[in-house]
N, C-alpha and C. Protein backbone atom coordinates (compact mmCIF):
# COMPACT_ATOMS: atom_id res chain seq x y z
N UNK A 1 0.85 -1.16 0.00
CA UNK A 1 0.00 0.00 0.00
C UNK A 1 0.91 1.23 0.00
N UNK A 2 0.40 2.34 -0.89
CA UNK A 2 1.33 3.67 -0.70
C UNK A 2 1.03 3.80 0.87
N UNK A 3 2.65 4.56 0.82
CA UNK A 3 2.88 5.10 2.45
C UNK A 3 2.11 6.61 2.54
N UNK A 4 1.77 7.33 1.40
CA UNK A 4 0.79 8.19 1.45
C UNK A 4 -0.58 7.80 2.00
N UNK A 5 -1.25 6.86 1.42
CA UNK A 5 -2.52 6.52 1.80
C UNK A 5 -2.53 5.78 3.23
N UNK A 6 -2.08 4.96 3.52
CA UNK A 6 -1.39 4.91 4.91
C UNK A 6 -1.41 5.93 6.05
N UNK A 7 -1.56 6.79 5.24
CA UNK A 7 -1.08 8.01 6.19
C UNK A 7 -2.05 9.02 6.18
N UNK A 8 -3.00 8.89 5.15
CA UNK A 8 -4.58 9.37 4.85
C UNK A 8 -5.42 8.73 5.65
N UNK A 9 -4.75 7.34 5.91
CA UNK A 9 -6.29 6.92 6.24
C UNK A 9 -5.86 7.38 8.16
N UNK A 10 -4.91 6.63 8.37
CA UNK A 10 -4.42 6.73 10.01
C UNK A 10 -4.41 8.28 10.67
N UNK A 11 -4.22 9.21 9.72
CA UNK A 11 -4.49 10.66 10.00
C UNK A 11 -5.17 11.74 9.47
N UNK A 12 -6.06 10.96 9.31
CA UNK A 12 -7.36 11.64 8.28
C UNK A 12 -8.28 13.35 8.57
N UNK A 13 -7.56 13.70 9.95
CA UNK A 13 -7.98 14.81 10.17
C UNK A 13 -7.05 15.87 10.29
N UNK A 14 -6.02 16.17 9.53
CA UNK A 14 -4.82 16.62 9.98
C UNK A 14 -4.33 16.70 8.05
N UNK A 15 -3.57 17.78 8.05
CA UNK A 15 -3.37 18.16 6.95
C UNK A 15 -2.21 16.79 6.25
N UNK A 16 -1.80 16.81 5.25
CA UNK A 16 -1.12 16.01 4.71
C UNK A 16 0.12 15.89 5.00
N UNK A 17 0.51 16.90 4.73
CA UNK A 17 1.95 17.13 5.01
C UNK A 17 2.11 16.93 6.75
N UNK A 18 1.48 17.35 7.50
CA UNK A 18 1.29 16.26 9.06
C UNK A 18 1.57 14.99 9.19
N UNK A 19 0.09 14.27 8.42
CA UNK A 19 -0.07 12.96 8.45
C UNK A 19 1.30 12.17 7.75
N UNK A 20 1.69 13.15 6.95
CA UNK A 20 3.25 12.01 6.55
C UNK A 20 4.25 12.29 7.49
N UNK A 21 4.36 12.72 7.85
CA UNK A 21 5.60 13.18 9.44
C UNK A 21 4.95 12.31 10.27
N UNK A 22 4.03 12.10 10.89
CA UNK A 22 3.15 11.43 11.58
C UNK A 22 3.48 10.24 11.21
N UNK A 23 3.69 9.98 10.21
CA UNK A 23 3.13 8.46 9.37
C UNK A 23 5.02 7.84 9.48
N UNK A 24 5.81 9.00 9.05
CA UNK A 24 7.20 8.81 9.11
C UNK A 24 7.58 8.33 10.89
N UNK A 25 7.37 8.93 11.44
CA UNK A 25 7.53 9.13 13.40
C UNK A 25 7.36 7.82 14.49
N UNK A 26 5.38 7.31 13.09
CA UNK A 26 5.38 6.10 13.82
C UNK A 26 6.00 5.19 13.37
N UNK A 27 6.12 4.87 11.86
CA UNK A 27 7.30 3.54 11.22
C UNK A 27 8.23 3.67 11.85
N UNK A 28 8.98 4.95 11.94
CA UNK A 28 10.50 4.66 12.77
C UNK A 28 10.34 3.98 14.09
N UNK A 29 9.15 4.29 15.14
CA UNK A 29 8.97 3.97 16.38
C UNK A 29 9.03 1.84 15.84
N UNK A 30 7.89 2.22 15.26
CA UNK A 30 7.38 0.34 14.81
C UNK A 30 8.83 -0.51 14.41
N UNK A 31 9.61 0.44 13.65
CA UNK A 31 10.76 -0.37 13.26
C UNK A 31 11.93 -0.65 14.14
N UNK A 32 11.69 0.69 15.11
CA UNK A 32 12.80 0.77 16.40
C UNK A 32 12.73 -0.86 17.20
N UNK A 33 11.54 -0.98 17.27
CA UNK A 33 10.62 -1.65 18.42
C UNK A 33 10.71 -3.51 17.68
N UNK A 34 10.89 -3.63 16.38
CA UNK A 34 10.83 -4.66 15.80
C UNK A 34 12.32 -4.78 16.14
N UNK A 35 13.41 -4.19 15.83
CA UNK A 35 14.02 -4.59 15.61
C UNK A 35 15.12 -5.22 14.46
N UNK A 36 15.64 -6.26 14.26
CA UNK A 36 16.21 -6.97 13.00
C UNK A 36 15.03 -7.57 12.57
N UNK A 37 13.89 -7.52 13.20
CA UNK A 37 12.98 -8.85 12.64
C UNK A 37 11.74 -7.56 11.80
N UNK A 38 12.12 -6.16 11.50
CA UNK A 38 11.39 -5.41 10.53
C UNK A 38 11.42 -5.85 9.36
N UNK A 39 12.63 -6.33 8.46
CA UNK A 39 12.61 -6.85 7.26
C UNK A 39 11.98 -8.33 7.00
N UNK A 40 11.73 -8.49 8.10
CA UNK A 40 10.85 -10.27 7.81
C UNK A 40 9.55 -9.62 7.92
N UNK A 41 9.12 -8.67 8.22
CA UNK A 41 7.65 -8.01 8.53
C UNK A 41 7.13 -7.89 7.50
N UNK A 42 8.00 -6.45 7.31
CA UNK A 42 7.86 -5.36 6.79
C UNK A 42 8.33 -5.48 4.91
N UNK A 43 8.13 -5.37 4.50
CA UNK A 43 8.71 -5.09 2.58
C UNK A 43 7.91 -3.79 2.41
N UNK A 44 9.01 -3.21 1.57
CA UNK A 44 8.34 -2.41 0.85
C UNK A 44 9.30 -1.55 0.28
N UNK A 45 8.62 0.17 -0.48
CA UNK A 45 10.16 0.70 -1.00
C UNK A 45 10.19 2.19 -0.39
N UNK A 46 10.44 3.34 -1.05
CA UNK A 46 10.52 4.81 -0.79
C UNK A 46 8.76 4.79 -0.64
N UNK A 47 8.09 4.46 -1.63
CA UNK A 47 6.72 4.73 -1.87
C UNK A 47 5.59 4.09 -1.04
N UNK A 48 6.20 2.46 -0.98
CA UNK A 48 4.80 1.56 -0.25
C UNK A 48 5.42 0.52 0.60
N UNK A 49 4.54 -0.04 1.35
CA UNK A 49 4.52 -1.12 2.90
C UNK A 49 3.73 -2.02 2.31
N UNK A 50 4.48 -2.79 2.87
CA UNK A 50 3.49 -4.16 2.55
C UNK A 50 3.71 -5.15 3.87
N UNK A 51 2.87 -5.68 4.87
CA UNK A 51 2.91 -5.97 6.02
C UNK A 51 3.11 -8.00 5.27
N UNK A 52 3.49 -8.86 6.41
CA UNK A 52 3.39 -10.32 5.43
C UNK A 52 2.84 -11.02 7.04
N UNK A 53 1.21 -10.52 6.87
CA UNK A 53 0.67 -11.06 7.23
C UNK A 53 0.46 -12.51 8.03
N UNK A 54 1.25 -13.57 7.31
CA UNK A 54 1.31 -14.70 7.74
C UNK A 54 2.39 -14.89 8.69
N UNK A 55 3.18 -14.12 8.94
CA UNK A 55 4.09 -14.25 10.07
C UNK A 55 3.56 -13.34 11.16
N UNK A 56 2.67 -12.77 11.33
CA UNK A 56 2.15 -11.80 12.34
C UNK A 56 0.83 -12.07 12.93
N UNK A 57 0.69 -12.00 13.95
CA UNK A 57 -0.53 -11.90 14.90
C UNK A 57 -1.72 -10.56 14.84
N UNK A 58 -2.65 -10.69 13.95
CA UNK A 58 -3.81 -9.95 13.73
C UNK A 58 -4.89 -10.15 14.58
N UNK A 59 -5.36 -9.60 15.47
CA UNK A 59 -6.35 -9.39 16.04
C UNK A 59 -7.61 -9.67 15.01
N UNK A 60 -8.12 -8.72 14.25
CA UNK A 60 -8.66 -8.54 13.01
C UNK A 60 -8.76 -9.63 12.79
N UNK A 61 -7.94 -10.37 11.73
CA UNK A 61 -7.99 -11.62 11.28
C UNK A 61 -8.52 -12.27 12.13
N UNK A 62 -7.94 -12.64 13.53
CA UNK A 62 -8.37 -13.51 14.78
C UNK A 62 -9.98 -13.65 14.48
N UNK A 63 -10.39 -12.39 14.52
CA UNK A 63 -11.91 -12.64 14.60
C UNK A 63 -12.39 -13.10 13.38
N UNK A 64 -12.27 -12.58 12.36
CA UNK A 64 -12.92 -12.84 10.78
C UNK A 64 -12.66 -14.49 10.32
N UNK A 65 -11.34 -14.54 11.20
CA UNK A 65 -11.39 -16.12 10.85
C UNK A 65 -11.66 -17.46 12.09
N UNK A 66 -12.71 -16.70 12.80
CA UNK A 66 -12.74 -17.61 14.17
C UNK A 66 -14.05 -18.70 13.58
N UNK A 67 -13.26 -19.80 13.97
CA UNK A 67 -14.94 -20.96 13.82
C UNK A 67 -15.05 -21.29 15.18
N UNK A 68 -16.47 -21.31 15.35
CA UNK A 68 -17.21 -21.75 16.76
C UNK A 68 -16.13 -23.43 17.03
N UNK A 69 -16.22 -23.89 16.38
CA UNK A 69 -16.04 -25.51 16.70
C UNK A 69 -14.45 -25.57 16.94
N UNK A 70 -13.53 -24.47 17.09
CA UNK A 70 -12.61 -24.56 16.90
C UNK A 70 -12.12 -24.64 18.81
N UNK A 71 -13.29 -24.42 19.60
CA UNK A 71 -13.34 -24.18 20.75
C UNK A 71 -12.58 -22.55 21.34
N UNK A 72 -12.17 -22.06 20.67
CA UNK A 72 -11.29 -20.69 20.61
C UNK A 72 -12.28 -19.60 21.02
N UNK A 73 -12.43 -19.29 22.09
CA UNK A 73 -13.64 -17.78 22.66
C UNK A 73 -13.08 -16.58 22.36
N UNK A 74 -14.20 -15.53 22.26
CA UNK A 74 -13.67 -14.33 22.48
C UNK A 74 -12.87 -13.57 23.35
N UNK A 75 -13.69 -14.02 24.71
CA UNK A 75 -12.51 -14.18 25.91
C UNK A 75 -11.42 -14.16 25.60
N UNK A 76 -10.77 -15.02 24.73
CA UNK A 76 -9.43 -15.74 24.92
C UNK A 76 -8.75 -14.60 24.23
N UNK A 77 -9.24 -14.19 23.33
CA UNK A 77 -8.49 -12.70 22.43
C UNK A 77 -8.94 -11.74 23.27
N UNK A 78 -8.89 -11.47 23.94
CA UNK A 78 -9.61 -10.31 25.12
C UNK A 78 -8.03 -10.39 25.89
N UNK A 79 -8.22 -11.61 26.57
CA UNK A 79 -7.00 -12.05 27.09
C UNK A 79 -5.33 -11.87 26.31
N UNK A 80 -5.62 -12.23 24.90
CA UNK A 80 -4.20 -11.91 24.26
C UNK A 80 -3.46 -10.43 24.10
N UNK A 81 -4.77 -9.74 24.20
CA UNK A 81 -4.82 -8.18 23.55
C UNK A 81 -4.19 -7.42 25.06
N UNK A 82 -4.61 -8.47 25.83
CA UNK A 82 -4.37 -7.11 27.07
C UNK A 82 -2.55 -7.23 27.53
């Protein structure tokens, strides 16, 4: 995804040129915080991010892909999140 729109959507009330300083401030924080393990995350170039999903823990997903029979509660992601 462009790192512009990224940065439209996450700071959508705030002029542009904000929201990309903003948008710049938190990647550095996210990447500080990852570590060496940003490039297994993270891809992307000057322009766009691309997150790789399958190595990461989504909340989001958690739910969209929860089956009842799987015995897995909401609770239990209540519990992961905190």
């Amino acid at each position: 995804m462009a790192r512009t729109k990224i940065a439209e959507i996450l700071w959508d009330r705030v002029p542009t040129s904000q929201a990309r300083a903003s948008f710049r401030q938190a990647f550095h924080e996210l990447s500080s915080s990852l570590g060496p393990h940003t490039g297994e995350l993270i891809s992307g170039d000057v322009h766009t991010l691309q997150l790789r999903p399958e190595l990461c823990w989504i909340d989001a997903l958690a739910v969209l892909h929860h089956e009842p029979s799987s015995g897995f509660l909401f609770s239990d992601l209540v519990e992961l999140c905190i």
